[in-house]
N, C-alpha and C. Protein backbone atom coordinates (compact mmCIF):
# COMPACT_ATOMS: atom_id res chain seq x y z
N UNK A 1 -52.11 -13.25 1.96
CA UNK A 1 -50.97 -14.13 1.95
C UNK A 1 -49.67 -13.34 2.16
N UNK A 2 -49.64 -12.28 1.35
CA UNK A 2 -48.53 -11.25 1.53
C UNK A 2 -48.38 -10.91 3.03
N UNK A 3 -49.28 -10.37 3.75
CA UNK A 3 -49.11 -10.45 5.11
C UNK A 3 -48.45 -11.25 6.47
N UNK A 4 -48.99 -12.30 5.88
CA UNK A 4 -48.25 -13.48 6.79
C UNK A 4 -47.04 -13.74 6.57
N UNK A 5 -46.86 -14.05 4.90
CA UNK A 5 -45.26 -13.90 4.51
C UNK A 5 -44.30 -12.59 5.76
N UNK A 6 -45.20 -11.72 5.68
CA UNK A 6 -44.31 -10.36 6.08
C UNK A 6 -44.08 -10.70 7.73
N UNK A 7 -45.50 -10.85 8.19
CA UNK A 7 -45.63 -10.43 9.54
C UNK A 7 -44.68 -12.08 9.73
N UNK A 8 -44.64 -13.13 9.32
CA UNK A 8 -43.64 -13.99 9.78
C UNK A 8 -41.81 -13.79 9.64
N UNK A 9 -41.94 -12.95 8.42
CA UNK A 9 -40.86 -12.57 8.46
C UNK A 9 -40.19 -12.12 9.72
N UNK A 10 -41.14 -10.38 9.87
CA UNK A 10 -40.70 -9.52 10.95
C UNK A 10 -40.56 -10.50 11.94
N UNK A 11 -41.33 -11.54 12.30
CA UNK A 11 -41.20 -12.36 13.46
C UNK A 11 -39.75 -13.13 13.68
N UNK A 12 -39.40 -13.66 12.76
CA UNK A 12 -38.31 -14.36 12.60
C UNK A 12 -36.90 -13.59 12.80
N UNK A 13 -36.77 -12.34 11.65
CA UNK A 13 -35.91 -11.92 11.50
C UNK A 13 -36.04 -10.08 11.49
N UNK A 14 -36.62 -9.67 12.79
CA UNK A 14 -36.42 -8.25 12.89
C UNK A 14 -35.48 -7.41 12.38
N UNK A 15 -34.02 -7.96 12.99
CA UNK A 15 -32.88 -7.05 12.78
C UNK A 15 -32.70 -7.44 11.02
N UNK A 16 -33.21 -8.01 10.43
CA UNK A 16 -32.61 -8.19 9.14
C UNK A 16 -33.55 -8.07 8.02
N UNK A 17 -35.05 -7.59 8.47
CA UNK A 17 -35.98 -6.91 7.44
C UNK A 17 -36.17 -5.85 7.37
N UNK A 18 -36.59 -4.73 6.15
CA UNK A 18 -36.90 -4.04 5.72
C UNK A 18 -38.07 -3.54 5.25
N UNK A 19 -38.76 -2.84 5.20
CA UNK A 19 -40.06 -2.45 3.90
C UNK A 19 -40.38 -0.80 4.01
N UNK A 20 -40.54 -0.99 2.81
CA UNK A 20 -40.73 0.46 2.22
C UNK A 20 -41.77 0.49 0.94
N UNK A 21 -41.34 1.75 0.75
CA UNK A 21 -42.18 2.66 -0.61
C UNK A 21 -41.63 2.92 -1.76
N UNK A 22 -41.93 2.90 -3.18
CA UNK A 22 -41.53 2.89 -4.23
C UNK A 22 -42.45 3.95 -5.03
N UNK A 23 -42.09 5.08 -5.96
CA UNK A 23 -42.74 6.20 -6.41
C UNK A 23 -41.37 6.57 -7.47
N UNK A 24 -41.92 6.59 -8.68
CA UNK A 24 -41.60 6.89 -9.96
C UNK A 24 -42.07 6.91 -11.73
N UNK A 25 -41.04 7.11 -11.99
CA UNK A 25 -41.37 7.47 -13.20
C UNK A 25 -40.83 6.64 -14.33
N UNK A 26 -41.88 6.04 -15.55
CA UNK A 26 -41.61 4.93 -16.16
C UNK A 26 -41.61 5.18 -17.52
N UNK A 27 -40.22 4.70 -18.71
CA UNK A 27 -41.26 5.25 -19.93
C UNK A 27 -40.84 3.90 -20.70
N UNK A 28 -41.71 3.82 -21.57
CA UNK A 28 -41.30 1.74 -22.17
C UNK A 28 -42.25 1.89 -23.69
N UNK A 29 -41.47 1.38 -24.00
CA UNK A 29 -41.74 1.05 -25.06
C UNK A 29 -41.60 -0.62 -25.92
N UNK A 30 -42.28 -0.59 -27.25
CA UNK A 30 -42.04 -2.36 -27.48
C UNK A 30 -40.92 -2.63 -28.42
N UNK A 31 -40.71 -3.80 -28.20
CA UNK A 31 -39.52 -4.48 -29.09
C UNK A 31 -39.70 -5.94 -29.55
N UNK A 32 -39.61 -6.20 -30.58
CA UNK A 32 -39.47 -7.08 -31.71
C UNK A 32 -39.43 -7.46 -32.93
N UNK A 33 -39.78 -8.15 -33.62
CA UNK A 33 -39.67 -7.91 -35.36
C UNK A 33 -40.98 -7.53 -36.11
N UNK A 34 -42.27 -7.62 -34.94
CA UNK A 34 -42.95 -7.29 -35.87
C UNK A 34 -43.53 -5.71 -35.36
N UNK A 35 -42.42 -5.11 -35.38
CA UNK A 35 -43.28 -3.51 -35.14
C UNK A 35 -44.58 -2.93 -35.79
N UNK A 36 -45.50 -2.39 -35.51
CA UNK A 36 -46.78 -1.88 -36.02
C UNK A 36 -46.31 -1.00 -36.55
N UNK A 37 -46.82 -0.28 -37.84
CA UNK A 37 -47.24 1.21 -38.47
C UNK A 37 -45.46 1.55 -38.94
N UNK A 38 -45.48 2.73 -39.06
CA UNK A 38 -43.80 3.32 -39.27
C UNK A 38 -42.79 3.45 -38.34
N UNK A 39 -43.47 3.56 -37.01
CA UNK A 39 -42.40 3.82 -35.84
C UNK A 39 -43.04 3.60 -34.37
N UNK A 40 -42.65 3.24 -33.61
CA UNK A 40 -42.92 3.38 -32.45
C UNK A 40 -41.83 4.51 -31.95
N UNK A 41 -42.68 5.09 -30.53
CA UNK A 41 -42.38 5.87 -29.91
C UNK A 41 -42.54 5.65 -28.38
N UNK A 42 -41.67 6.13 -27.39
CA UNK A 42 -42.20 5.99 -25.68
C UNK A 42 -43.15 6.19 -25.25
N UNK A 43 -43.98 5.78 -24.38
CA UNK A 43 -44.70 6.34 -23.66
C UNK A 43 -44.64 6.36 -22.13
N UNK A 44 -45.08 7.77 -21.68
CA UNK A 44 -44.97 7.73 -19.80
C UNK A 44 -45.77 7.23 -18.98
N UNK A 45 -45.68 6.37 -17.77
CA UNK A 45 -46.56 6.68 -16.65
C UNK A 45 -45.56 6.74 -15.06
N UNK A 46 -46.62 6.79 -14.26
CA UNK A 46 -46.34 6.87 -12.82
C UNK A 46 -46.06 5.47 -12.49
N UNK A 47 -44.98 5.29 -11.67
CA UNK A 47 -45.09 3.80 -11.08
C UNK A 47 -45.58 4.19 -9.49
N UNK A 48 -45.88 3.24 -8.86
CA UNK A 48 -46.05 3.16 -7.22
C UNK A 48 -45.81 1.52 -6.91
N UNK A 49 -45.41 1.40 -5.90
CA UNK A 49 -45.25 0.06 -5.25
C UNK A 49 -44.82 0.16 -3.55
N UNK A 50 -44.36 -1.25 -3.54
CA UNK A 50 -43.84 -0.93 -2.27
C UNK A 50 -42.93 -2.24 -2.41
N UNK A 51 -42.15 -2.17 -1.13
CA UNK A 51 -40.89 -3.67 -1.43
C UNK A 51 -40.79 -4.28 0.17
N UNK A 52 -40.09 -5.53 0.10
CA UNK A 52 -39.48 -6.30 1.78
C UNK A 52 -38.81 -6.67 1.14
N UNK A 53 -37.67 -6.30 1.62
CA UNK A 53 -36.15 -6.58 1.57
C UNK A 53 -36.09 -7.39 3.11
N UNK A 54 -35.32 -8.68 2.40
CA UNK A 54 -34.26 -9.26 3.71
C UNK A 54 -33.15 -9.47 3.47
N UNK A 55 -32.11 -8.74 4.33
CA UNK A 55 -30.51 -8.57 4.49
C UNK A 55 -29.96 -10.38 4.97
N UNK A 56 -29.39 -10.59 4.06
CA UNK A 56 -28.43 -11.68 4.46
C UNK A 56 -27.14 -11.65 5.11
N UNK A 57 -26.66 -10.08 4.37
CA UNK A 57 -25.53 -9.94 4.87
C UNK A 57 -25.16 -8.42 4.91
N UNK A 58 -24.18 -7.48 5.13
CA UNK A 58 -24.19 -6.38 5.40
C UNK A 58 -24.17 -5.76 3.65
N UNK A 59 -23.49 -6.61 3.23
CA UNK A 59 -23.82 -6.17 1.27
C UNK A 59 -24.80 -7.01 0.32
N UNK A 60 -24.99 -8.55 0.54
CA UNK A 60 -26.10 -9.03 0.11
C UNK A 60 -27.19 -9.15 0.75
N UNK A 61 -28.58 -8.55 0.12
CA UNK A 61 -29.97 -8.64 0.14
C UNK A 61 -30.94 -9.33 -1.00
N UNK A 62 -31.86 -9.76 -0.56
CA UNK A 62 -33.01 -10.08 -1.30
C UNK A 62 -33.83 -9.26 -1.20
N UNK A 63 -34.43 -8.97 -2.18
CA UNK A 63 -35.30 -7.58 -2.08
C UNK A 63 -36.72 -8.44 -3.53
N UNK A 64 -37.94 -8.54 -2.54
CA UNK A 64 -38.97 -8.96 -3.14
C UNK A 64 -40.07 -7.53 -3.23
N UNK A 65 -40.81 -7.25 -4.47
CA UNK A 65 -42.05 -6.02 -4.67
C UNK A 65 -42.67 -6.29 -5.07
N UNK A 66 -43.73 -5.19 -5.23
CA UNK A 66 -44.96 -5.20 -5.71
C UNK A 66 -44.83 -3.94 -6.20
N UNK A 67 -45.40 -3.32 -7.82
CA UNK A 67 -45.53 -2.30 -8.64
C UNK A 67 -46.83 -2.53 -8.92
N UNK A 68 -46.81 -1.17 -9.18
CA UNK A 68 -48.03 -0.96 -10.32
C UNK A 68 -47.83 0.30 -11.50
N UNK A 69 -47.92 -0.23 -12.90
CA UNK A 69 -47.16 0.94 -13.57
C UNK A 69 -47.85 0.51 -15.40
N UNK A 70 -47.91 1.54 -15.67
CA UNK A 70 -48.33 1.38 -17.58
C UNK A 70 -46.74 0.95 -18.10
N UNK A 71 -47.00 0.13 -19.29
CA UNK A 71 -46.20 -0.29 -19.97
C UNK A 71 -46.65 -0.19 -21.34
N UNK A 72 -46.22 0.27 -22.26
CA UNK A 72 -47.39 0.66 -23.90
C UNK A 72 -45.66 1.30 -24.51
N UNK A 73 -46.22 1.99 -25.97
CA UNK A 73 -46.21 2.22 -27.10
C UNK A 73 -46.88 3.52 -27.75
N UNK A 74 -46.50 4.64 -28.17
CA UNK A 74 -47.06 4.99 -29.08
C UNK A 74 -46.72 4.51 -30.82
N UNK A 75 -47.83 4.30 -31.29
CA UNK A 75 -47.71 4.17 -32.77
C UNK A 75 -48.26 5.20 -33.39
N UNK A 76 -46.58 5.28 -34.63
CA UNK A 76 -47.26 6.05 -35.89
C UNK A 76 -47.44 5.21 -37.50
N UNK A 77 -48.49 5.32 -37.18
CA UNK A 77 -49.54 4.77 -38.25
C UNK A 77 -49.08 5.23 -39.53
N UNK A 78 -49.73 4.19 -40.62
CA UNK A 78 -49.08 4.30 -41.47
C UNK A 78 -50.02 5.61 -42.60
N UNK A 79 -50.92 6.52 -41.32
CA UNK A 79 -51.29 7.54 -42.07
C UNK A 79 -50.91 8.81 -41.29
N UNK A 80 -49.74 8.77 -40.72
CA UNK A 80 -48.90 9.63 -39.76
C UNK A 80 -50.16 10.19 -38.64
N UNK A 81 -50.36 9.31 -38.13
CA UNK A 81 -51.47 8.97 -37.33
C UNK A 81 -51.03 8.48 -35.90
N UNK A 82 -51.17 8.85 -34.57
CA UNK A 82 -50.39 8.07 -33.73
C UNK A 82 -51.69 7.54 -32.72
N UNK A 83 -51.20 6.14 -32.37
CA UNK A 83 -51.90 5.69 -31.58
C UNK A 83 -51.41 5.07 -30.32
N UNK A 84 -52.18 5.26 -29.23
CA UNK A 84 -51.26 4.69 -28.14
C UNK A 84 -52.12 3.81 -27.71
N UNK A 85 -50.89 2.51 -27.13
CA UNK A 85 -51.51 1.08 -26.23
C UNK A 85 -50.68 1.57 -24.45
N UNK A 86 -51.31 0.91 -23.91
CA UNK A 86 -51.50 1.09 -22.74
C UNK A 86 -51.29 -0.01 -21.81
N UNK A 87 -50.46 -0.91 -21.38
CA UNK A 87 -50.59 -2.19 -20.83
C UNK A 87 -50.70 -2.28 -19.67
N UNK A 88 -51.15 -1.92 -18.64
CA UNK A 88 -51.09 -1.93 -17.39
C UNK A 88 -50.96 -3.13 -16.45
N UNK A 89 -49.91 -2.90 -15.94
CA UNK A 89 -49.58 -4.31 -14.73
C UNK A 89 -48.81 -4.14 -13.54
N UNK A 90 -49.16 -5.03 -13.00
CA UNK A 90 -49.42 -5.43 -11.18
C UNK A 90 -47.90 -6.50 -11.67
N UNK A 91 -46.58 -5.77 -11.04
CA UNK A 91 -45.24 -6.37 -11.26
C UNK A 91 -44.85 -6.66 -10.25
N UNK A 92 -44.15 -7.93 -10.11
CA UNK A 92 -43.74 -8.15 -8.97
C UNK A 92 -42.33 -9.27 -8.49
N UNK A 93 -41.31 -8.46 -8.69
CA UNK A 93 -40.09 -8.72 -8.96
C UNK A 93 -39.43 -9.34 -7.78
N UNK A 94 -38.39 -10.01 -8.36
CA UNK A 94 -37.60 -10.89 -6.73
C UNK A 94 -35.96 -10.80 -7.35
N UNK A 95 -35.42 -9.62 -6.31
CA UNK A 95 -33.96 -9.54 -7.34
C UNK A 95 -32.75 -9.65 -6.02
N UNK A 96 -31.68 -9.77 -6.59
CA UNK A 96 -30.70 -9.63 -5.27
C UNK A 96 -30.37 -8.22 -5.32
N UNK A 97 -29.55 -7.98 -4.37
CA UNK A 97 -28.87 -6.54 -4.32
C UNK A 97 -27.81 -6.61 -4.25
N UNK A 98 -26.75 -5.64 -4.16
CA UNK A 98 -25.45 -5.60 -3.76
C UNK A 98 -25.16 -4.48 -3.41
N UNK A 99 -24.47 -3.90 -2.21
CA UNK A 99 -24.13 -2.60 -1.86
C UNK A 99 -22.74 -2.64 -2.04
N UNK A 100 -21.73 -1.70 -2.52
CA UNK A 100 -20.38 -1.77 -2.23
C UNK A 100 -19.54 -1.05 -1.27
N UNK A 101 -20.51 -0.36 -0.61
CA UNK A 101 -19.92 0.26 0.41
C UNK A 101 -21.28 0.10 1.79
N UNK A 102 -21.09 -0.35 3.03
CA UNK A 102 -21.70 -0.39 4.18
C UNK A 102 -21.71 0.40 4.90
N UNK A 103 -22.22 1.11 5.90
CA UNK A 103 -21.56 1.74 7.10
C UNK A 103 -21.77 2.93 6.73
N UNK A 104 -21.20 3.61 5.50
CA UNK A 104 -21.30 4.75 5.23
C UNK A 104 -22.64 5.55 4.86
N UNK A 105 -22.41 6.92 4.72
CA UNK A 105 -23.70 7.55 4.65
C UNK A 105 -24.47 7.34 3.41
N UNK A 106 -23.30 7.45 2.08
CA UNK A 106 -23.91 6.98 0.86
C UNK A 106 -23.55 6.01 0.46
N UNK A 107 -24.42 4.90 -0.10
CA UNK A 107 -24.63 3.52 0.01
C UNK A 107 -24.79 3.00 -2.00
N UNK A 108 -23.99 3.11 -2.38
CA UNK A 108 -23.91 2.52 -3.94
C UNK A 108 -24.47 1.15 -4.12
N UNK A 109 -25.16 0.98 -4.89
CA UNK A 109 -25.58 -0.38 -5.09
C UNK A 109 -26.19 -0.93 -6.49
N UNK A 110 -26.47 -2.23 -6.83
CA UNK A 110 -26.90 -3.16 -7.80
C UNK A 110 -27.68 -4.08 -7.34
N UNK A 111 -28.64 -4.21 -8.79
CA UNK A 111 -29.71 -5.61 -8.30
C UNK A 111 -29.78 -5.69 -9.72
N UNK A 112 -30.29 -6.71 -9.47
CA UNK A 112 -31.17 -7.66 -11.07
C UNK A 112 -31.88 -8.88 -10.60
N UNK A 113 -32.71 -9.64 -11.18
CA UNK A 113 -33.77 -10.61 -10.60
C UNK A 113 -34.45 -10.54 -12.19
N UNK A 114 -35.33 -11.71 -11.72
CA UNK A 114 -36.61 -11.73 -12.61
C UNK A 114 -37.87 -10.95 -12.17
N UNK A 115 -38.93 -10.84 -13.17
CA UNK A 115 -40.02 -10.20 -12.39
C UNK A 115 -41.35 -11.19 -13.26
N UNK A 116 -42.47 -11.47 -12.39
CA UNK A 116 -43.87 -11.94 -13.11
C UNK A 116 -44.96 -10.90 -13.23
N UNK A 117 -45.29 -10.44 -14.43
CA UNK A 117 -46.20 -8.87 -14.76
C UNK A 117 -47.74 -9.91 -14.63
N UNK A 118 -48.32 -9.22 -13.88
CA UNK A 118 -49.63 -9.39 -14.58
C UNK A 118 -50.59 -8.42 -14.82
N UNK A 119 -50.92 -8.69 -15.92
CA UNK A 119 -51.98 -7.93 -16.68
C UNK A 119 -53.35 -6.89 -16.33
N UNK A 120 -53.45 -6.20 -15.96
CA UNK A 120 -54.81 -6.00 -15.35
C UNK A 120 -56.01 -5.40 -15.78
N UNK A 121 -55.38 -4.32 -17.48
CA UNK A 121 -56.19 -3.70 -17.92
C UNK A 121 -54.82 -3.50 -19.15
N UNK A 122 -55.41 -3.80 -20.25
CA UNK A 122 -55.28 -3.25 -21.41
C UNK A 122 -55.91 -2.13 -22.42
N UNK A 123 -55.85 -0.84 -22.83
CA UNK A 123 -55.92 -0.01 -23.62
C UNK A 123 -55.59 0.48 -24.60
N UNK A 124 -55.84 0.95 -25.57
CA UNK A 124 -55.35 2.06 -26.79
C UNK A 124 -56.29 3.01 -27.18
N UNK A 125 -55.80 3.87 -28.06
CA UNK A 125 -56.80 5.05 -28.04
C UNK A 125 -58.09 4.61 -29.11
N UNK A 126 -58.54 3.10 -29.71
CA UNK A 126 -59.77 3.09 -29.81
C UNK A 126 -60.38 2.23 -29.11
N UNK A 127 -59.65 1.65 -27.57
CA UNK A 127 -60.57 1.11 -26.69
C UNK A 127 -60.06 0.34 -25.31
N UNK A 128 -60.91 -0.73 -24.92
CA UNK A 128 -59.80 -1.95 -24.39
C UNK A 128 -59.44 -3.05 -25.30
N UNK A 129 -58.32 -3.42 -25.36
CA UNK A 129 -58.05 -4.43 -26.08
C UNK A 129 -57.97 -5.74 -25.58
N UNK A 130 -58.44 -6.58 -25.69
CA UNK A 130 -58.80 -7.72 -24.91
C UNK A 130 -57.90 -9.02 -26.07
N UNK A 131 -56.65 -8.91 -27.01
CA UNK A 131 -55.89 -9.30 -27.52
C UNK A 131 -54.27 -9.45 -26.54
N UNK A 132 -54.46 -9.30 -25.53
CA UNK A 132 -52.72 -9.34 -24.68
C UNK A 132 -52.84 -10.73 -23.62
N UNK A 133 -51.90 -11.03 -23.96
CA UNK A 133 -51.96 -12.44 -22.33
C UNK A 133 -51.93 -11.74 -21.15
N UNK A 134 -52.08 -12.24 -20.26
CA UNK A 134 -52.39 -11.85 -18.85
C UNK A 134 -51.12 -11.82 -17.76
N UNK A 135 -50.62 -12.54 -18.86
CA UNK A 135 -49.22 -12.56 -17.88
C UNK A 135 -47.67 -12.58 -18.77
N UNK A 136 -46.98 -11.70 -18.15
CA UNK A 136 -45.36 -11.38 -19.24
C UNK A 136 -44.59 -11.41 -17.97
N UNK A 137 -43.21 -12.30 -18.93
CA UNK A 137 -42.47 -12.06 -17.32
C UNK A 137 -41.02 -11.64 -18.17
N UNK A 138 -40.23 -10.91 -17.48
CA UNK A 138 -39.18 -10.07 -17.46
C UNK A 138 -38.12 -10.05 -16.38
N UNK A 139 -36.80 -9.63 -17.08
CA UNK A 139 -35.67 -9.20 -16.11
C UNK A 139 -35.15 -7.84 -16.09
N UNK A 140 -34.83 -7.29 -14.64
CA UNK A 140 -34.65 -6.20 -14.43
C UNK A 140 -33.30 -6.24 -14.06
N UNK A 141 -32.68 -4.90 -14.24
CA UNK A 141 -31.07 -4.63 -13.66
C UNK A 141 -31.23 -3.17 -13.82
N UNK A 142 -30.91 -3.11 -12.40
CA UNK A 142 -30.24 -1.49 -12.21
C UNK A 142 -29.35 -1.37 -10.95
N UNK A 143 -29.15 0.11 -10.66
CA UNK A 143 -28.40 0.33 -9.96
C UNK A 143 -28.65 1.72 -9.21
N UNK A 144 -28.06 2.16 -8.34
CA UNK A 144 -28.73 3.40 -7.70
C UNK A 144 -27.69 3.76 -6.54
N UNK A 145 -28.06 4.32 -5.37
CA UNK A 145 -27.70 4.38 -4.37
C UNK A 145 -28.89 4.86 -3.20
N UNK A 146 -28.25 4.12 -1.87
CA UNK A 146 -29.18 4.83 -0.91
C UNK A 146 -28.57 5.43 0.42
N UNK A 147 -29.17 6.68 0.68
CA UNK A 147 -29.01 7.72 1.40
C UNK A 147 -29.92 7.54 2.68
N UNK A 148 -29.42 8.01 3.77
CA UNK A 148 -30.47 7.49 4.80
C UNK A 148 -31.60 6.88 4.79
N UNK A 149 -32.79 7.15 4.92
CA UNK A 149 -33.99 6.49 4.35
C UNK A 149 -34.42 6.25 2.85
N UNK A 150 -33.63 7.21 2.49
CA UNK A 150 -34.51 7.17 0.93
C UNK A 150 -33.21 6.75 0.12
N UNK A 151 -33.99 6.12 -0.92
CA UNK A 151 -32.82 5.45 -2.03
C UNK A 151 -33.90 5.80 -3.59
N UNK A 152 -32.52 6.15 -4.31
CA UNK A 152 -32.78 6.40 -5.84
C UNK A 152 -31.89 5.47 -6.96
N UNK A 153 -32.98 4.95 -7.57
CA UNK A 153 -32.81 3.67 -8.86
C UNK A 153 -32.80 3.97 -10.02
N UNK A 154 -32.33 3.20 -11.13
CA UNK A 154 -32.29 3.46 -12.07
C UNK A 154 -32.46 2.04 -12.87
N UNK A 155 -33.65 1.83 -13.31
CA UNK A 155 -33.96 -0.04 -13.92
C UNK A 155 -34.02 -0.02 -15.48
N UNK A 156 -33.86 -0.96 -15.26
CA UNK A 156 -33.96 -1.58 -16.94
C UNK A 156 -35.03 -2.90 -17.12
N UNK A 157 -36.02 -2.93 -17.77
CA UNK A 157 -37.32 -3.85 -17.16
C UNK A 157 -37.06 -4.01 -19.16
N UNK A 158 -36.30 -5.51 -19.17
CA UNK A 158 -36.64 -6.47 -20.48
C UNK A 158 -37.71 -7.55 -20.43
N UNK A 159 -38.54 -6.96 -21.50
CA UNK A 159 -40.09 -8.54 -21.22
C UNK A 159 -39.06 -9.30 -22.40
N UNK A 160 -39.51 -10.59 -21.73
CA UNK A 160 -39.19 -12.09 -21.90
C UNK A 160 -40.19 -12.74 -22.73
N UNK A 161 -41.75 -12.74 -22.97
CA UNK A 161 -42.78 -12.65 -23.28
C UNK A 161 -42.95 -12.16 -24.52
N UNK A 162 -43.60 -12.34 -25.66
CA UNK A 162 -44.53 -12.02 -26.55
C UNK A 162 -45.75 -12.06 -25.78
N UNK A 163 -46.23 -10.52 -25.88
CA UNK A 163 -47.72 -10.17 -25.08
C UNK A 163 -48.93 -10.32 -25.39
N UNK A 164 -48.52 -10.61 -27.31
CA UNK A 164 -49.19 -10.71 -28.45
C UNK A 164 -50.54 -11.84 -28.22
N UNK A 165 -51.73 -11.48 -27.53
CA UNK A 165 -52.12 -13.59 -28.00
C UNK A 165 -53.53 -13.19 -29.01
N UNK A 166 -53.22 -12.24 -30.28
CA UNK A 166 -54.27 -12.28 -31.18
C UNK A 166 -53.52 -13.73 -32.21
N UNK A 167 -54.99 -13.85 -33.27
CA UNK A 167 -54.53 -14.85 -34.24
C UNK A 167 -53.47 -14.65 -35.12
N UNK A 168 -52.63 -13.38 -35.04
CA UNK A 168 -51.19 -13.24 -35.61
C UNK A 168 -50.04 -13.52 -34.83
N UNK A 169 -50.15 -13.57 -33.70
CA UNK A 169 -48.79 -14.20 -32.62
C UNK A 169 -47.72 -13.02 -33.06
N UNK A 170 -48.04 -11.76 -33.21
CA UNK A 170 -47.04 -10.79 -33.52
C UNK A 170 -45.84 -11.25 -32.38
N UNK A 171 -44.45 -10.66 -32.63
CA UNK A 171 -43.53 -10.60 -31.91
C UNK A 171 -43.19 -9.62 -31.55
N UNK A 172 -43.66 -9.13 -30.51
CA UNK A 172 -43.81 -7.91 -29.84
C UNK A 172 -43.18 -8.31 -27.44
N UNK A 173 -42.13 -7.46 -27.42
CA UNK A 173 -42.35 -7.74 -26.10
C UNK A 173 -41.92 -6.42 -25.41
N UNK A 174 -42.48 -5.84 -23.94
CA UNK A 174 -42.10 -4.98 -23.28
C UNK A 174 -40.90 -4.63 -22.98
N UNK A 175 -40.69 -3.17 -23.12
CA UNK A 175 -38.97 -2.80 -22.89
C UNK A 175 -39.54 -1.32 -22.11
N UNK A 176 -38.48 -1.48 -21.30
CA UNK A 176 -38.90 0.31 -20.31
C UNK A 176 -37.91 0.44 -19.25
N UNK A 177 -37.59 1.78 -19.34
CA UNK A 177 -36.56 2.51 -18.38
C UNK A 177 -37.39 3.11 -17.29
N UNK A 178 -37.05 2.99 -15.47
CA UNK A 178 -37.85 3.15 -14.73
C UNK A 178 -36.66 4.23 -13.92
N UNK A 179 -37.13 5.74 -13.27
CA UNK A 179 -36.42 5.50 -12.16
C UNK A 179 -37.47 6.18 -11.14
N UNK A 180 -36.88 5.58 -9.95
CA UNK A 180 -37.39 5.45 -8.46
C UNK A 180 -36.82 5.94 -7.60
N UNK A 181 -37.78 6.59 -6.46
CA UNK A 181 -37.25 7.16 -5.11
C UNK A 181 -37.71 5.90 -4.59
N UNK A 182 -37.31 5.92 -3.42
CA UNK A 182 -37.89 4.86 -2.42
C UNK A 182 -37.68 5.28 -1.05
N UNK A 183 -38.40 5.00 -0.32
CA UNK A 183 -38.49 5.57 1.26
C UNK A 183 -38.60 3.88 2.29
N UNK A 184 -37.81 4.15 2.88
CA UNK A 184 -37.21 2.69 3.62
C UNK A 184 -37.99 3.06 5.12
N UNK A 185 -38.60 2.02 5.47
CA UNK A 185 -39.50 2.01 6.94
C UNK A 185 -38.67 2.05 7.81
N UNK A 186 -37.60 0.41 7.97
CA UNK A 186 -36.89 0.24 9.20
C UNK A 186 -35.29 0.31 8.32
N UNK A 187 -34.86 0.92 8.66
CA UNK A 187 -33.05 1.22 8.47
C UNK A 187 -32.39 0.42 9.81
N UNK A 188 -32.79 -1.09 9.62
CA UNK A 188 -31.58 -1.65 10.49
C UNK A 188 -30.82 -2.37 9.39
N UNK A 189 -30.66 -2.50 8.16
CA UNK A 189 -29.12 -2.99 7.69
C UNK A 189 -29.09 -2.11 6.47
């Protein structure tokens, strides 16, 4: 389906699409009232994705992706014990952009959008946990700049979601700082 979306795109609007590559580094942690154990702590992973951006205008874009990236927690237990969860999801965000400068070589910019996570594999260090919904959705905002082909981000990914769906309905939702290189295919806007 993604394909056709694309390849109709390119059809329609050559001079005003984009697509590229997304490669970074993610660290998130949870937030709400019912924290586990004594403390939570960050945890890292790799993100990868890729994006199609379509230019509306020489400073506004729509910029739609696809990620893939861990989202978790370490916990310290309440026998100074740490345990880590692991949430893994297939993200896939639809945000605007804004550049404030065009034309030029370095290209400043902003986005924010919503994003829909889905779920694909849940973990912690005594197993899979088969207690998380399948789906969390979130808003992102960052900002960055881009340099000829490649552009560097800086996000802010708030879950919207309680991820929680055991018989306690804990209040627990995803929080994580992302940043990204990105490598741009076609540089026509």
């Amino acid at each position: 389906m993604l394909f056709f979306v694309i390849t109709g795109l390119t059809i329609c609007a050559q001079d005003k699409l984009n697509t590229g590559l997304n490669i970074g580094y993610c660290s998130s942690t949870f937030l709400g009232n019912d924290k586990p154990g004594k403390g939570l702590a960050p945890v890292s992973s790799a993100l990868l994705g890729g994006y199609v951006r379509y230019c509306f205008s020489d400073r506004f874009s729509f910029q739609s992706e696809i990620n893939y990236y861990a989202k978790g927690s370490r916990i310290n237990t309440i026998d100074n014990l740490y345990e880590y969860v692991y949430l893994n999801y297939l993200e896939i965000p639809a945000m605007i952009l804004y550049r404030f400068r065009y034309g030029k070589k370095l290209q400043p910019l902003v986005f924010a959008g919503p994003a829909l996570d889905i779920n694909t594999v849940s973990s912690g260090s005594r197993g899979y946990l088969t207690n998380v919904k399948n789906t969390d959705c979130s808003l992102i905002a960052g900002t960055g700049f881009e340099l000829w082909k490649l552009s560097f981000q800086v996000r802010y990914i708030c879950g919207l979601t309680k991820f929680d769906n055991s018989n306690q309905k804990l209040d627990l939702r995803n929080s994580s700082v992302s940043l990204l290189v990105g490598l741009n295919f076609l540089n026509k806007k």
